[in-house]
C-alpha atoms as a PDB file:
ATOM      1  CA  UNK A   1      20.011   2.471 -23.885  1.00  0.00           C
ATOM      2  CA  UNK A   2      18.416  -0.891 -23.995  1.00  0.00           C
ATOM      3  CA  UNK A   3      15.401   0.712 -21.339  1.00  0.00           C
ATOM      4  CA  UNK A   4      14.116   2.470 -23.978  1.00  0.00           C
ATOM      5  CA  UNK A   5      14.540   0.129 -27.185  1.00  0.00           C
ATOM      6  CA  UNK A   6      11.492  -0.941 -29.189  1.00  0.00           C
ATOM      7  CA  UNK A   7      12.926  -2.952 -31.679  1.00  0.00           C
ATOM      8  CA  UNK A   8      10.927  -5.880 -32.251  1.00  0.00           C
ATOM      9  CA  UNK A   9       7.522  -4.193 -30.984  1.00  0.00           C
ATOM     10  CA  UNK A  10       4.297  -3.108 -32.902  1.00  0.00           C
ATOM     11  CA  UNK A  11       2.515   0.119 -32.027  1.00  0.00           C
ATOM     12  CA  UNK A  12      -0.847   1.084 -32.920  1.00  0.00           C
ATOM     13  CA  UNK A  13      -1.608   4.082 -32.575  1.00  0.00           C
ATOM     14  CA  UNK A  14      -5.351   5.576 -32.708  1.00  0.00           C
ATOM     15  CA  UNK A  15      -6.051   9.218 -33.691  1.00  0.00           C
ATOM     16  CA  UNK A  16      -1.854   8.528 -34.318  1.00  0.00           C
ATOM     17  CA  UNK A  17      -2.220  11.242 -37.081  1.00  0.00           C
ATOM     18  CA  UNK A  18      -3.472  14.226 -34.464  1.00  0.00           C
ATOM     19  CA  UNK A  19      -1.247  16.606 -33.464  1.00  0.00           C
ATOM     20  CA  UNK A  20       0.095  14.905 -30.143  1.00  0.00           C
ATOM     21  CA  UNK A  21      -0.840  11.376 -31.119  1.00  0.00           C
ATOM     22  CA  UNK A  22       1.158  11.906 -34.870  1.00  0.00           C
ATOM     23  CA  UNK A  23       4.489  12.765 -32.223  1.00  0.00           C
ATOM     24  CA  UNK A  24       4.414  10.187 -29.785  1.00  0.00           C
ATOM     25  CA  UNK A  25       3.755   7.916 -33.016  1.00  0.00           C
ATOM     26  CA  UNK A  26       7.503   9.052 -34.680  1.00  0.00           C
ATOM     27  CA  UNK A  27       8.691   8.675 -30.857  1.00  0.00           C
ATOM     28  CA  UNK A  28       7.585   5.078 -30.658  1.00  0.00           C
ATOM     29  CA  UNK A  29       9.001   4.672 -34.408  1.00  0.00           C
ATOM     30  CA  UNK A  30      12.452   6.162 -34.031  1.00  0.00           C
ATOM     31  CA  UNK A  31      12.878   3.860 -30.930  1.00  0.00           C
ATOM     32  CA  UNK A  32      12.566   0.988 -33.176  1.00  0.00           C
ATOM     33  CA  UNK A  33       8.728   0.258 -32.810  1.00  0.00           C
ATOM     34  CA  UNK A  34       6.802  -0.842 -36.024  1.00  0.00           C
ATOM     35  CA  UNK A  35       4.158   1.751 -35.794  1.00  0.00           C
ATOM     36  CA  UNK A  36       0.784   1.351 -37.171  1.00  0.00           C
ATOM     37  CA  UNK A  37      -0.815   5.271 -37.496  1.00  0.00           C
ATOM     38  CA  UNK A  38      -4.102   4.660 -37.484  1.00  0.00           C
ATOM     39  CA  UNK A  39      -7.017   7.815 -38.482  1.00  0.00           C
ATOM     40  CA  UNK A  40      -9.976   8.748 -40.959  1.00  0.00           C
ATOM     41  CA  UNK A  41      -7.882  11.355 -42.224  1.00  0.00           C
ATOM     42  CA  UNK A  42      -5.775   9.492 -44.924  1.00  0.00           C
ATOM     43  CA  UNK A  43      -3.235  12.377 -45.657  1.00  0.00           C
ATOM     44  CA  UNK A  44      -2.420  13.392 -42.558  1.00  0.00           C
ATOM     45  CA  UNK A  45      -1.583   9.717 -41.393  1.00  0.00           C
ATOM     46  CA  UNK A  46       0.464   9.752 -44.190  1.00  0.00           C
ATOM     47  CA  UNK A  47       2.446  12.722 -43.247  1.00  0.00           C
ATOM     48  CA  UNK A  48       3.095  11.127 -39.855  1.00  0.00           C
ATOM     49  CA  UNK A  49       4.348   7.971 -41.489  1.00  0.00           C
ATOM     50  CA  UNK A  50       6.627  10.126 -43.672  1.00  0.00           C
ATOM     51  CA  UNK A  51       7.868  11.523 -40.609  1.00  0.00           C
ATOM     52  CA  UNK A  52       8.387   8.161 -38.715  1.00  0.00           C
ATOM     53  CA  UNK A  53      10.638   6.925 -41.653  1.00  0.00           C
ATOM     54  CA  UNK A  54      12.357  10.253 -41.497  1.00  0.00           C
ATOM     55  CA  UNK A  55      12.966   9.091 -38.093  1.00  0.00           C
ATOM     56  CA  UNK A  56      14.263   5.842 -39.269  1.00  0.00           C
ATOM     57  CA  UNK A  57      11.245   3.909 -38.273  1.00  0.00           C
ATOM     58  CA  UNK A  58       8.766   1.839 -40.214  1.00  0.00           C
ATOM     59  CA  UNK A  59       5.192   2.665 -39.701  1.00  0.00           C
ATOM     60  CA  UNK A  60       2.202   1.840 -42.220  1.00  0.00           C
ATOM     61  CA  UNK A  61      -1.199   3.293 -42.488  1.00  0.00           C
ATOM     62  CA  UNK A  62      -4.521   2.260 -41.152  1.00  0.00           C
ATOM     63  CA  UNK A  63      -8.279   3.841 -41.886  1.00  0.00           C
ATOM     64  CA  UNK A  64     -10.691   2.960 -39.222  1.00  0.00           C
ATOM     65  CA  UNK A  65     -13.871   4.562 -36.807  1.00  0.00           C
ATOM     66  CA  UNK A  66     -12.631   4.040 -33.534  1.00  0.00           C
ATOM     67  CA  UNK A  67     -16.137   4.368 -32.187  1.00  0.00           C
ATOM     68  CA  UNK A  68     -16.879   1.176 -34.612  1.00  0.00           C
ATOM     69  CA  UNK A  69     -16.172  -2.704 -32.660  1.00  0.00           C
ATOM     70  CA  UNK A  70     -16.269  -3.851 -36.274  1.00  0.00           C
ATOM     71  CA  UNK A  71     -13.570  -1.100 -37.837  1.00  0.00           C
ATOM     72  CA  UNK A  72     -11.129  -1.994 -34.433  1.00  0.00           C
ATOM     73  CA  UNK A  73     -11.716  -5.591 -35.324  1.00  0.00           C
ATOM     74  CA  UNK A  74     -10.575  -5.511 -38.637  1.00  0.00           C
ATOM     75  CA  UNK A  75      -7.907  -3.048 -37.951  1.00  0.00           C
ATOM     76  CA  UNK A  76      -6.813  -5.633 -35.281  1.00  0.00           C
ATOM     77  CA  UNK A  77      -6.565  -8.147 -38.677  1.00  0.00           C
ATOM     78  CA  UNK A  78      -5.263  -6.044 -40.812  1.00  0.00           C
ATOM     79  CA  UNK A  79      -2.215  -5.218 -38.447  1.00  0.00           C
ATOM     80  CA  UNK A  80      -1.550  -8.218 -37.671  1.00  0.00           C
ATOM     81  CA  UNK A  81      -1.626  -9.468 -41.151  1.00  0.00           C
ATOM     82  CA  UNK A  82       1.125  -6.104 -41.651  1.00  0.00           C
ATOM     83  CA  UNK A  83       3.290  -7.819 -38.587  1.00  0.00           C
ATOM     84  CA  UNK A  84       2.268 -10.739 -36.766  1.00  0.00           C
ATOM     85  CA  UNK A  85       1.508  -9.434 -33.555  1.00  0.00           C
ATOM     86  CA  UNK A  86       0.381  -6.189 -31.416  1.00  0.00           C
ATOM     87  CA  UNK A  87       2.492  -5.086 -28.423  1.00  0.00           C
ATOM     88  CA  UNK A  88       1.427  -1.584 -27.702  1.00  0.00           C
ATOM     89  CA  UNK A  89      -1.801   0.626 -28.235  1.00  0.00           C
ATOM     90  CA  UNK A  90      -2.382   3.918 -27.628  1.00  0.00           C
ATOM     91  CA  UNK A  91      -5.397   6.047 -27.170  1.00  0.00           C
ATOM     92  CA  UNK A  92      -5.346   9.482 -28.750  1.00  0.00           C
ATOM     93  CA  UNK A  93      -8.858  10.065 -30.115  1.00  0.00           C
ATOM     94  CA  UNK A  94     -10.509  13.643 -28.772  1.00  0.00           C
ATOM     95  CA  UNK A  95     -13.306  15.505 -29.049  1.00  0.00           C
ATOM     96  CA  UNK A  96     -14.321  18.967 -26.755  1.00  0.00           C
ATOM     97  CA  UNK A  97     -16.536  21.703 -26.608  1.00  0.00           C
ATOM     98  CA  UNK A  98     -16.979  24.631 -24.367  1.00  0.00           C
ATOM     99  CA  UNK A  99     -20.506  24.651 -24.723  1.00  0.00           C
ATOM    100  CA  UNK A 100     -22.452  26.080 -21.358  1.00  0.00           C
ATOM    101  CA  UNK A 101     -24.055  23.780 -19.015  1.00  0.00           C
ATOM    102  CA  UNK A 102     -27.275  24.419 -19.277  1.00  0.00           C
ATOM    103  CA  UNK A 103     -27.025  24.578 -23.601  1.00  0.00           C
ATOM    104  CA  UNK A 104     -25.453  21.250 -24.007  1.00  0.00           C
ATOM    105  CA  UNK A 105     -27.300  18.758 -25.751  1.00  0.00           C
ATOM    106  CA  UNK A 106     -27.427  14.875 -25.554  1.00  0.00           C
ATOM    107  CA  UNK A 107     -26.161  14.758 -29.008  1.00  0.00           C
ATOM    108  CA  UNK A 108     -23.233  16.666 -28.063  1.00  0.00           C
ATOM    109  CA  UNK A 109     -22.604  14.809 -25.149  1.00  0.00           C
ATOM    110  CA  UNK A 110     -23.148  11.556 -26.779  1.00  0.00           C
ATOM    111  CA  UNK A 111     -20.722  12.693 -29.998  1.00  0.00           C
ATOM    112  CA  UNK A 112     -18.104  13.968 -27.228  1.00  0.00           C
ATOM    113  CA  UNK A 113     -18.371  10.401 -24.684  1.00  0.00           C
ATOM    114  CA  UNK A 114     -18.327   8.339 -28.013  1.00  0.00           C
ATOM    115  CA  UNK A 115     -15.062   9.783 -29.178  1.00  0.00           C
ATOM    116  CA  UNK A 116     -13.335  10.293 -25.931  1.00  0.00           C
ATOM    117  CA  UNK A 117     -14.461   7.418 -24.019  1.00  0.00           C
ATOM    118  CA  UNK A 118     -16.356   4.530 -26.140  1.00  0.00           C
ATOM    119  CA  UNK A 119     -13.384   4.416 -28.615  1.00  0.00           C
ATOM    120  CA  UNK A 120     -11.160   3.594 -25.788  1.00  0.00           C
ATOM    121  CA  UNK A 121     -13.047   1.110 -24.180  1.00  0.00           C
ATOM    122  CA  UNK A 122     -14.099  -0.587 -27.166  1.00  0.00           C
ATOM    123  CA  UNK A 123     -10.060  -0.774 -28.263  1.00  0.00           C
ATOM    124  CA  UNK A 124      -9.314  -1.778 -25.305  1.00  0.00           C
ATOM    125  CA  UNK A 125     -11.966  -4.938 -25.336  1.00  0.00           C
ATOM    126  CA  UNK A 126     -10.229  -5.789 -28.977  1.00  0.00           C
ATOM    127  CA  UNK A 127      -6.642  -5.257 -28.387  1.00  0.00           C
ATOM    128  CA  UNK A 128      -6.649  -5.961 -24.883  1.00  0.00           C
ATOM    129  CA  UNK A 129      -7.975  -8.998 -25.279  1.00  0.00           C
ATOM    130  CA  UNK A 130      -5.531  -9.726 -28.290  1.00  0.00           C
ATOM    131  CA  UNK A 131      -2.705  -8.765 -25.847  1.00  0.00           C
ATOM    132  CA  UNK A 132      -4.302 -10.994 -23.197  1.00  0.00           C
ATOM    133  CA  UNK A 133      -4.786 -14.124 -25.280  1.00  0.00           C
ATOM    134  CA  UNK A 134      -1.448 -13.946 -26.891  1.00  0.00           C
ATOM    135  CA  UNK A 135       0.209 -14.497 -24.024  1.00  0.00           C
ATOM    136  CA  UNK A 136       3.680 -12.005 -24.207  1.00  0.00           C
ATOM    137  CA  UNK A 137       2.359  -8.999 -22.314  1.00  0.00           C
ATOM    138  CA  UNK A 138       1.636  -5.259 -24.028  1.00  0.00           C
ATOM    139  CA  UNK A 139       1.581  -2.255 -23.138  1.00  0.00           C
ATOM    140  CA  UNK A 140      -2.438   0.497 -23.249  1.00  0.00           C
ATOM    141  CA  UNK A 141      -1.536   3.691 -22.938  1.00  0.00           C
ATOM    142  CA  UNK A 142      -4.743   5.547 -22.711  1.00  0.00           C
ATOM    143  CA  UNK A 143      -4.290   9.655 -23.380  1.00  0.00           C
ATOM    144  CA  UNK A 144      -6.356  11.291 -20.497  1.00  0.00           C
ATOM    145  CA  UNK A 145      -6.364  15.157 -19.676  1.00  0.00           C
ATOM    146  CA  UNK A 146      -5.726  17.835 -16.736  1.00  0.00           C
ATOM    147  CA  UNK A 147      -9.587  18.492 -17.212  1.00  0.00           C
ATOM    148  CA  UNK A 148     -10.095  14.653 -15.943  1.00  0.00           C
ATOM    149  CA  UNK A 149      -9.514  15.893 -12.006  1.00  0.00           C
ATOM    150  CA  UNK A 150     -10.012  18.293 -11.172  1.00  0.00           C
ATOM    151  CA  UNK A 151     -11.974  19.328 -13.756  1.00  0.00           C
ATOM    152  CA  UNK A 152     -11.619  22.607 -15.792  1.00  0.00           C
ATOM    153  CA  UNK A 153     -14.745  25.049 -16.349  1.00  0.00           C
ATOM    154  CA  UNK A 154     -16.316  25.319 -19.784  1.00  0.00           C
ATOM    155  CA  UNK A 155     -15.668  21.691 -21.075  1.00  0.00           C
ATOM    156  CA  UNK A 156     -18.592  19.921 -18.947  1.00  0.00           C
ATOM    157  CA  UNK A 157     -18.390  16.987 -21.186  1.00  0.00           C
ATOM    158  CA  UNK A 158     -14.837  16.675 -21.995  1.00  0.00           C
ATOM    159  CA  UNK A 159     -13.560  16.725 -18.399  1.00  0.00           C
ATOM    160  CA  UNK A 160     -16.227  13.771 -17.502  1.00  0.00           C
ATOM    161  CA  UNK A 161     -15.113  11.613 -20.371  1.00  0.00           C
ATOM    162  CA  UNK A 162     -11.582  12.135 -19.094  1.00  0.00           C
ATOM    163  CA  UNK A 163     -12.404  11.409 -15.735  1.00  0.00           C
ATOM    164  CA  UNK A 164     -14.141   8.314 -17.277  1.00  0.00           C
ATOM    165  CA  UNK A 165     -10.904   7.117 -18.929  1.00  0.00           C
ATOM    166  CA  UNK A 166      -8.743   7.835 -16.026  1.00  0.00           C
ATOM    167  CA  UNK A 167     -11.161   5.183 -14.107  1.00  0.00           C
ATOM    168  CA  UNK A 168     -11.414   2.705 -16.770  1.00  0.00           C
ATOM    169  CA  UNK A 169      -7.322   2.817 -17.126  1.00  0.00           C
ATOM    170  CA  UNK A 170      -6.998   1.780 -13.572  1.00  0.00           C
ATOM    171  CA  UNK A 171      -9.431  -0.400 -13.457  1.00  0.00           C
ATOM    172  CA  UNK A 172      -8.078  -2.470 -16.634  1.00  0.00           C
ATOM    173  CA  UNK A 173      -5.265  -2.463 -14.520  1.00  0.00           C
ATOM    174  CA  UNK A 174      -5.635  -4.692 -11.774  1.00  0.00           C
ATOM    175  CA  UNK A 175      -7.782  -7.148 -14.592  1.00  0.00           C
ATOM    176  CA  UNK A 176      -4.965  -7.327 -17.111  1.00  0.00           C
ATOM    177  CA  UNK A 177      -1.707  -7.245 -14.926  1.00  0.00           C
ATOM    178  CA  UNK A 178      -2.262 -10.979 -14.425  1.00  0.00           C
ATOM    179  CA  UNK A 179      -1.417 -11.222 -18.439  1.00  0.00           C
ATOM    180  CA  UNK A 180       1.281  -9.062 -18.067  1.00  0.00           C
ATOM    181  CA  UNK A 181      -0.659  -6.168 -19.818  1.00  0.00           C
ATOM    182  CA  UNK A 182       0.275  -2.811 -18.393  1.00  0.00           C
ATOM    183  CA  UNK A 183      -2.706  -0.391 -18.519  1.00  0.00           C
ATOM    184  CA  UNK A 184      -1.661   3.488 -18.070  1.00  0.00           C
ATOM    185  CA  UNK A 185      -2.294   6.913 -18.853  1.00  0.00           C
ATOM    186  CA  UNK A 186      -0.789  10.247 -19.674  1.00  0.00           C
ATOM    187  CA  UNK A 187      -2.268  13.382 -18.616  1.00  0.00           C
ATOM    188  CA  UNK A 188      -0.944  15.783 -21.376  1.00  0.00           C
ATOM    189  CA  UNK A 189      -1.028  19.776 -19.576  1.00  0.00           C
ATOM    190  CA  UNK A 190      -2.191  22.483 -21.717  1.00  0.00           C
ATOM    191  CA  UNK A 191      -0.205  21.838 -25.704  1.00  0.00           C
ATOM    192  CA  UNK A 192      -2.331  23.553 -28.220  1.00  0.00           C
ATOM    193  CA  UNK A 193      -3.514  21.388 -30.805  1.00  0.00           C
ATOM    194  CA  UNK A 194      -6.726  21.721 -33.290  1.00  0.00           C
ATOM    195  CA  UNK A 195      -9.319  20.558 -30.751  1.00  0.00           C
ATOM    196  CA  UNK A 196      -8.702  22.999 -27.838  1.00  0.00           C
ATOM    197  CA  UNK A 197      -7.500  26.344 -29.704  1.00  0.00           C
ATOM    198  CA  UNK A 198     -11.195  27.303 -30.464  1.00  0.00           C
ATOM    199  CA  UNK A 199     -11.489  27.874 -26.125  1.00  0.00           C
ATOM    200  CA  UNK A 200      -7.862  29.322 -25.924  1.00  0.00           C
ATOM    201  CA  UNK A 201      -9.322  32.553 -25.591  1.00  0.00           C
ATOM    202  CA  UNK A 202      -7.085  35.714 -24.380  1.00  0.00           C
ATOM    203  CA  UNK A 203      -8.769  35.720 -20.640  1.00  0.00           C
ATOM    204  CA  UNK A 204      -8.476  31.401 -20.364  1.00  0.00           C
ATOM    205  CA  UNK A 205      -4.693  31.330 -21.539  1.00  0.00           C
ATOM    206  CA  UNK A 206      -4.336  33.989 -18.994  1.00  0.00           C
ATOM    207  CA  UNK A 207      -5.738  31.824 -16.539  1.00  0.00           C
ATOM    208  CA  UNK A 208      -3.981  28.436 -17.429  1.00  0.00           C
ATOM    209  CA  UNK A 209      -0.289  30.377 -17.195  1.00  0.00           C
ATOM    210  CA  UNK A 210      -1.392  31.524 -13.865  1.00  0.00           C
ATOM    211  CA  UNK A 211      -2.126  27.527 -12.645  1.00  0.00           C
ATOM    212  CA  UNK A 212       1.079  26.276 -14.708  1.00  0.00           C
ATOM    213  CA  UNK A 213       4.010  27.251 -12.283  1.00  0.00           C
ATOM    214  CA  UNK A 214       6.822  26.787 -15.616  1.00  0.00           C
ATOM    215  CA  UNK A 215       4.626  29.265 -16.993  1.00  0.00           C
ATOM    216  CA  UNK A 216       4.223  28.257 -20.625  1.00  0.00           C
ATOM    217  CA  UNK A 217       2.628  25.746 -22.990  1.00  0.00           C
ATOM    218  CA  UNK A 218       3.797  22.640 -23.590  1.00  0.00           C
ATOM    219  CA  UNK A 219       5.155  21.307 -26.874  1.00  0.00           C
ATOM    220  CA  UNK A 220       4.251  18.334 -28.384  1.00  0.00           C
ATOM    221  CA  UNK A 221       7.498  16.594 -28.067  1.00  0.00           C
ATOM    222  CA  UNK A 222       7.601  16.909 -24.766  1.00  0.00           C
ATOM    223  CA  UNK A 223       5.006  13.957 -24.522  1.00  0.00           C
ATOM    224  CA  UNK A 224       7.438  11.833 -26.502  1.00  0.00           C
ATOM    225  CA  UNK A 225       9.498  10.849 -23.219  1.00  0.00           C
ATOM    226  CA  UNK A 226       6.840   9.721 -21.482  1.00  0.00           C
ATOM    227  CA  UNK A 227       5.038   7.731 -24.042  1.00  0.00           C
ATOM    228  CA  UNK A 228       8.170   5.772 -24.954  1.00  0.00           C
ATOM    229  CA  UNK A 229       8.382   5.137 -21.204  1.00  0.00           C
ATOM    230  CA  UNK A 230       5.297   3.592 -21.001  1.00  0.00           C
ATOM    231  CA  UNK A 231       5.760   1.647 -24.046  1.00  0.00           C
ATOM    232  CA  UNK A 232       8.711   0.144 -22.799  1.00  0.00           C
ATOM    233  CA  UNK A 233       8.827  -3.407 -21.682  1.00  0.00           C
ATOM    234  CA  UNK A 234      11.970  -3.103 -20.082  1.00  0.00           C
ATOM    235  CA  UNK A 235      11.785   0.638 -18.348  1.00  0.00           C
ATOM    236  CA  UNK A 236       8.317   0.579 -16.926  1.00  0.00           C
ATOM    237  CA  UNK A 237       7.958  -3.102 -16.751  1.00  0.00           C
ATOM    238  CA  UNK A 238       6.754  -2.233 -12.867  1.00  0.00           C
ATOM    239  CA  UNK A 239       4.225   0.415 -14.310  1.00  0.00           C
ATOM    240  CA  UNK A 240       0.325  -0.381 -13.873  1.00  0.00           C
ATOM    241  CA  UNK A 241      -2.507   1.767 -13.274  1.00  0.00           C
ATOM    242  CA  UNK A 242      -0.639   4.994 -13.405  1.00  0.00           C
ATOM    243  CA  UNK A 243      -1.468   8.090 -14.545  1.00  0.00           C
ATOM    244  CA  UNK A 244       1.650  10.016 -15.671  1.00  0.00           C
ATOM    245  CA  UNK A 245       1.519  14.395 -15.780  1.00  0.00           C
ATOM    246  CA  UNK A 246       3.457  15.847 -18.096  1.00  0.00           C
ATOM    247  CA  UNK A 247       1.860  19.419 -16.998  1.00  0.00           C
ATOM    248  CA  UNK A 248       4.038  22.017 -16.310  1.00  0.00           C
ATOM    249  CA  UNK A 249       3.324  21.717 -12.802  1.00  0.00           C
ATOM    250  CA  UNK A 250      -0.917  22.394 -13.450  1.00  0.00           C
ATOM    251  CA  UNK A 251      -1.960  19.555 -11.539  1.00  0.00           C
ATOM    252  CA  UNK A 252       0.472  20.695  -8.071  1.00  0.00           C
ATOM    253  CA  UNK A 253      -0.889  24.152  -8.401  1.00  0.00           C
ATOM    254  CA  UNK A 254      -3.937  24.867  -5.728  1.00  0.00           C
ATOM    255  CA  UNK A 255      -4.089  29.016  -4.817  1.00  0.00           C
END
């Protein structure tokens, strides 16, 4: 049991009060984590920290831009103000469209590679190097997508960004592991959340239960396994540069 124990640990979690991001959050908590759910939205982060105490966690609230350096860098203060030190961040912001080709325009794909992919570079620059210079290890677990490789038709933008992250996650990799700072990511499969029911059409779930061989969407607490793996000091303490599918099966699928 002691693999998978947190106590002792601070998580922050960004976008921690989306619909995945707000379950791996009361996973993290209810393995002893102190979790820091961190979102614009005020309410909802606050029903994901009434569902981490549920849990029997402890989790506080945070209000930041994650596309700001100076929002992460005061959320970086006020956390550790909260609890003295940082040990795991995760990467949940996301932002899609299905927007043709040859109709998207650069302030769509700015807004989309500024949510999906600035925000998690720029955290990782101000809690990486927090992790870094503190000298104890951490754990970045950057959320990445099926659409990241190969990439899915309709969301142009999205799957680049993704593709984007999976690169930077290895990358940070091999530069933190001498600091003991694991770098992965989880490539959720297809769970249906508020940013990608708008292209669930009819004809495109079709399609994705044809490539998933369990045949179904996943649920949300599915991904809770996997991120408290990855948090782990103790059960993944081996784990760098990986990126982990919890798909179904989509990703081993080809005719």
């Amino acid at each position: 049991m002691n693999l998978f124990d947190l106590t002792g640990k601070t998580a922050v979690i960004i976008g921690g009060n989306s619909t995945l991001g707000g379950t791996m959050a009361v996973a993290l908590g209810g393995h002893g984590a102190k979790v820091a759910v961190v979102g614009r939205n005020q309410e909802k982060s606050e029903q994901v920290r009434e569902r981490i105490i549920e849990a029997g966690g402890e989790a506080q609230c945070f209000q930041a831009d994650a596309t700001s350096r100076e929002d992460l860098e005061q959320l970086l203060k006020d956390v550790l103000a909260w609890s003295g030190s940082v040990d795991v961040l995760m990467n949940c912001p996301g932002k899609n469209s299905a927007t043709p080709f040859f109709d998207i325009s650069m302030e769509e794909w700015d807004s989309i590679m500024e949510v999906n992919l600035k925000s998690v570079v720029l955290a990782c620059q101000v809690f990486g190097k927090h992790m870094v210079d503190q000298g104890k290890g951490g754990s970045i677990i950057n959320i990445s997508s099926v659409s990241s490789d190969p990439p899915l038709s309709r969301v142009f933008t999205y799957s680049a960004s993704k593709a984007a992250v999976n690169n930077l996650t290895q990358n940070l990799a091999r530069e933190f592991a001498p600091s003991r700072v694991r770098v992965n990511a989880i490539i959720p499969g297809f769970f249906p959340a508020e940013q990608n029911r708008k292209i669930l059409s009819p004809d495109r779930i079709e399609s994705i239960m044809r490539h998933t061989p369990m045949n179904r969407f996943g649920e949300a607490e599915e991904l809770q396994g996997a991120a408290v793996f990855l948090a782990s000091e103790q059960a993944s303490s081996f784990v760098t540069g990986s990126v982990l599918r919890v798909d179904g099966g989509f990703g081993a699928m080809t005719i």
